[in-house]
Protein backbone atom coordinates (compact mmCIF):
# COMPACT_ATOMS: atom_id res chain seq x y z
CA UNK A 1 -13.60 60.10 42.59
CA UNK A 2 -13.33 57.06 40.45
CA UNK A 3 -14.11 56.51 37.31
CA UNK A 4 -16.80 54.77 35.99
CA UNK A 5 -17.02 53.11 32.56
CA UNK A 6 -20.57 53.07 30.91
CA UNK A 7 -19.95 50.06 28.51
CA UNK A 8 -22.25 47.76 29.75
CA UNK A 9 -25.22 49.87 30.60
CA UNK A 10 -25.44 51.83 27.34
CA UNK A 11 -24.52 48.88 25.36
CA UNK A 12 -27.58 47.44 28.01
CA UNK A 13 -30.02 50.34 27.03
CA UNK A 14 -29.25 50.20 23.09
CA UNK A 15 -29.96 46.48 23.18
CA UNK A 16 -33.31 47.16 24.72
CA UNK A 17 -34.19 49.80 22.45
CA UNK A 18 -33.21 47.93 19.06
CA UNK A 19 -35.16 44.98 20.17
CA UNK A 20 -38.42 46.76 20.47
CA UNK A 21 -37.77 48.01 17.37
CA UNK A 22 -37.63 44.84 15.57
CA UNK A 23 -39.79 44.33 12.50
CA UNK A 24 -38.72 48.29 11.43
CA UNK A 25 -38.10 48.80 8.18
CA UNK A 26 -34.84 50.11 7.09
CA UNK A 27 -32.63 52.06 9.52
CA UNK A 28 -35.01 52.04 11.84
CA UNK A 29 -34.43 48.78 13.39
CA UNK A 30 -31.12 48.79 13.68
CA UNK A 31 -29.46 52.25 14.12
CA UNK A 32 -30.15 53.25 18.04
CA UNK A 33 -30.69 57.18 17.07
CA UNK A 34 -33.11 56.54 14.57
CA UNK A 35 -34.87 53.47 16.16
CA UNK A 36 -35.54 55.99 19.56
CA UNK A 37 -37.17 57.84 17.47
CA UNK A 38 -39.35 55.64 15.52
CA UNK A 39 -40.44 54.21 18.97
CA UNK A 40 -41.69 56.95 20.75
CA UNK A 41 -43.52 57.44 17.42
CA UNK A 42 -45.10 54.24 17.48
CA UNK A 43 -46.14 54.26 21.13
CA UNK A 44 -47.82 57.24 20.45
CA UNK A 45 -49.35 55.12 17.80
CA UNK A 46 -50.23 52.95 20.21
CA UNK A 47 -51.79 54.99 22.00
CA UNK A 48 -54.26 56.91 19.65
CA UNK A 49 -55.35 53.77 18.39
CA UNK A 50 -56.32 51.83 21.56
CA UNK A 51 -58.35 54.80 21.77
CA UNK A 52 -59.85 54.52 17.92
CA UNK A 53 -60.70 50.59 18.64
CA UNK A 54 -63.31 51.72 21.04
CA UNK A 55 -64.91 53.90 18.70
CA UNK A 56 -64.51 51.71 16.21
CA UNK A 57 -66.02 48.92 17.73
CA UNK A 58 -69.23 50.72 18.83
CA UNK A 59 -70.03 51.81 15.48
CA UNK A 60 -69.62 48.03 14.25
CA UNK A 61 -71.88 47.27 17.04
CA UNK A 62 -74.70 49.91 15.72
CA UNK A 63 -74.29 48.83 12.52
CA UNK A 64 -75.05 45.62 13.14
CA UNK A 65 -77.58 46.78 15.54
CA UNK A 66 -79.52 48.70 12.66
CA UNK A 67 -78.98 46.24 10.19
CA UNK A 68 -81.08 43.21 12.53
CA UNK A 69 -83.60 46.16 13.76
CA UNK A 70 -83.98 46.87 9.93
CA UNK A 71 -85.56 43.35 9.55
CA UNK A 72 -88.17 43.84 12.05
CA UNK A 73 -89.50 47.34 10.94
CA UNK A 74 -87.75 49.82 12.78
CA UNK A 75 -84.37 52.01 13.18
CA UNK A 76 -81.57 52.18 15.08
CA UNK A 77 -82.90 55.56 16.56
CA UNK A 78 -86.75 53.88 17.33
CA UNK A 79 -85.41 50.77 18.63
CA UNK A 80 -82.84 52.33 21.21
CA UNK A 81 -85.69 54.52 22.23
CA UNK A 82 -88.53 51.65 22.60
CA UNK A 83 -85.40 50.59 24.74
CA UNK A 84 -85.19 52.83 27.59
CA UNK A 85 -89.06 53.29 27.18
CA UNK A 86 -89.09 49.51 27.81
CA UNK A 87 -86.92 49.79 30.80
CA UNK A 88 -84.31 47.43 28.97
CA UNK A 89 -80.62 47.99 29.60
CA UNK A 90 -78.59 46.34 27.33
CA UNK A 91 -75.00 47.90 25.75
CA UNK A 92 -74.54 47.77 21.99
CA UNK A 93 -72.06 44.88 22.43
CA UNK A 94 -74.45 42.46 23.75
CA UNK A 95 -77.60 43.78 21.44
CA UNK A 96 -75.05 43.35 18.82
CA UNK A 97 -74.16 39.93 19.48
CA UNK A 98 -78.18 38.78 20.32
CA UNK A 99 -78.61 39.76 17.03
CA UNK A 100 -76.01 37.55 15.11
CA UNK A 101 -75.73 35.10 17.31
CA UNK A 102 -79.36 34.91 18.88
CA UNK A 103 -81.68 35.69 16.27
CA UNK A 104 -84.81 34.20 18.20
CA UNK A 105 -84.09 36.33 21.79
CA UNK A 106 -83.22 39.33 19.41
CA UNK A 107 -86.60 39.16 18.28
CA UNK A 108 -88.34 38.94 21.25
CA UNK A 109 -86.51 42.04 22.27
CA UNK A 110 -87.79 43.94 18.78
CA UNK A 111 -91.31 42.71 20.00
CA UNK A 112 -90.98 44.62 23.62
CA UNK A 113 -89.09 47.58 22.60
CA UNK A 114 -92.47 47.71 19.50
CA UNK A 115 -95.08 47.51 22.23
CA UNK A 116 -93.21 49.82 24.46
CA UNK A 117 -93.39 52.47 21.53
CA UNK A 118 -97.12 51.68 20.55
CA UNK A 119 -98.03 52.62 24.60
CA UNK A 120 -95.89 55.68 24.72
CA UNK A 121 -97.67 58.70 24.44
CA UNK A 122 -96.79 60.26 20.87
CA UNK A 123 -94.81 63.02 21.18
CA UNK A 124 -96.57 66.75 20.55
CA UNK A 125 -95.85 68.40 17.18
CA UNK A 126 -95.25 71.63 18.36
């Protein structure tokens, strides 16, 4: 069998590696060994936090949420409530944005989702 010289491919594979890990700091972006390693790390890193954006974003978006709903006399809690009581399905991204971006609408909504409570049958104290 003949023999095969792996020059080219390793030299190939190490190129690939060290260029995804540009921007390292230290030995990390430019010794192979310890740039593998620092980029399997950071994928992983990637991947958690694609995760934490989504979480992170939705509590923005109730933030924001309770801080407009605040204005109007009610809580996050009431107003999502008065919501589905209302029949209104809206996500927190777009209630979020009515509110900064569409004051006027966002009220209109507060308005419903209040009547919608005041007609609901008060729950029992039991």
């Amino acid at each position: 069998m003949s023999r095969v010289k792996r020059g080219v491919t390793q030299h190939a594979r190490h190129k690939k590696v060290l260029k995804a890990a540009k921007g390292f700091r230290g030995r990390s972006k430019n010794a192979h060994r310890i740039a593998t390693e620092r980029l399997e790390k950071s994928l992983q890193y990637a991947y958690v936090g694609r995760r934490q954006n989504k979480r992170n974003f939705r509590a923005l978006w109730i933030q924001r949420i309770n801080a407009a709903v605040r204005e109007h006399g009610l809580t996050y809690a009431r107003f999502i409530h008065g919501l589905t009581l209302a029949g209104i399905e809206l996500d927190r991204k777009v209630l979020s944005d009515l509110a900064i971006h569409e004051p006027g609408a966002f009220k209109n909504l507060t308005d419903q989702v209040i009547d919608a409570l005041k007609k609901a049958p008060a729950a029992s104290a039991a």
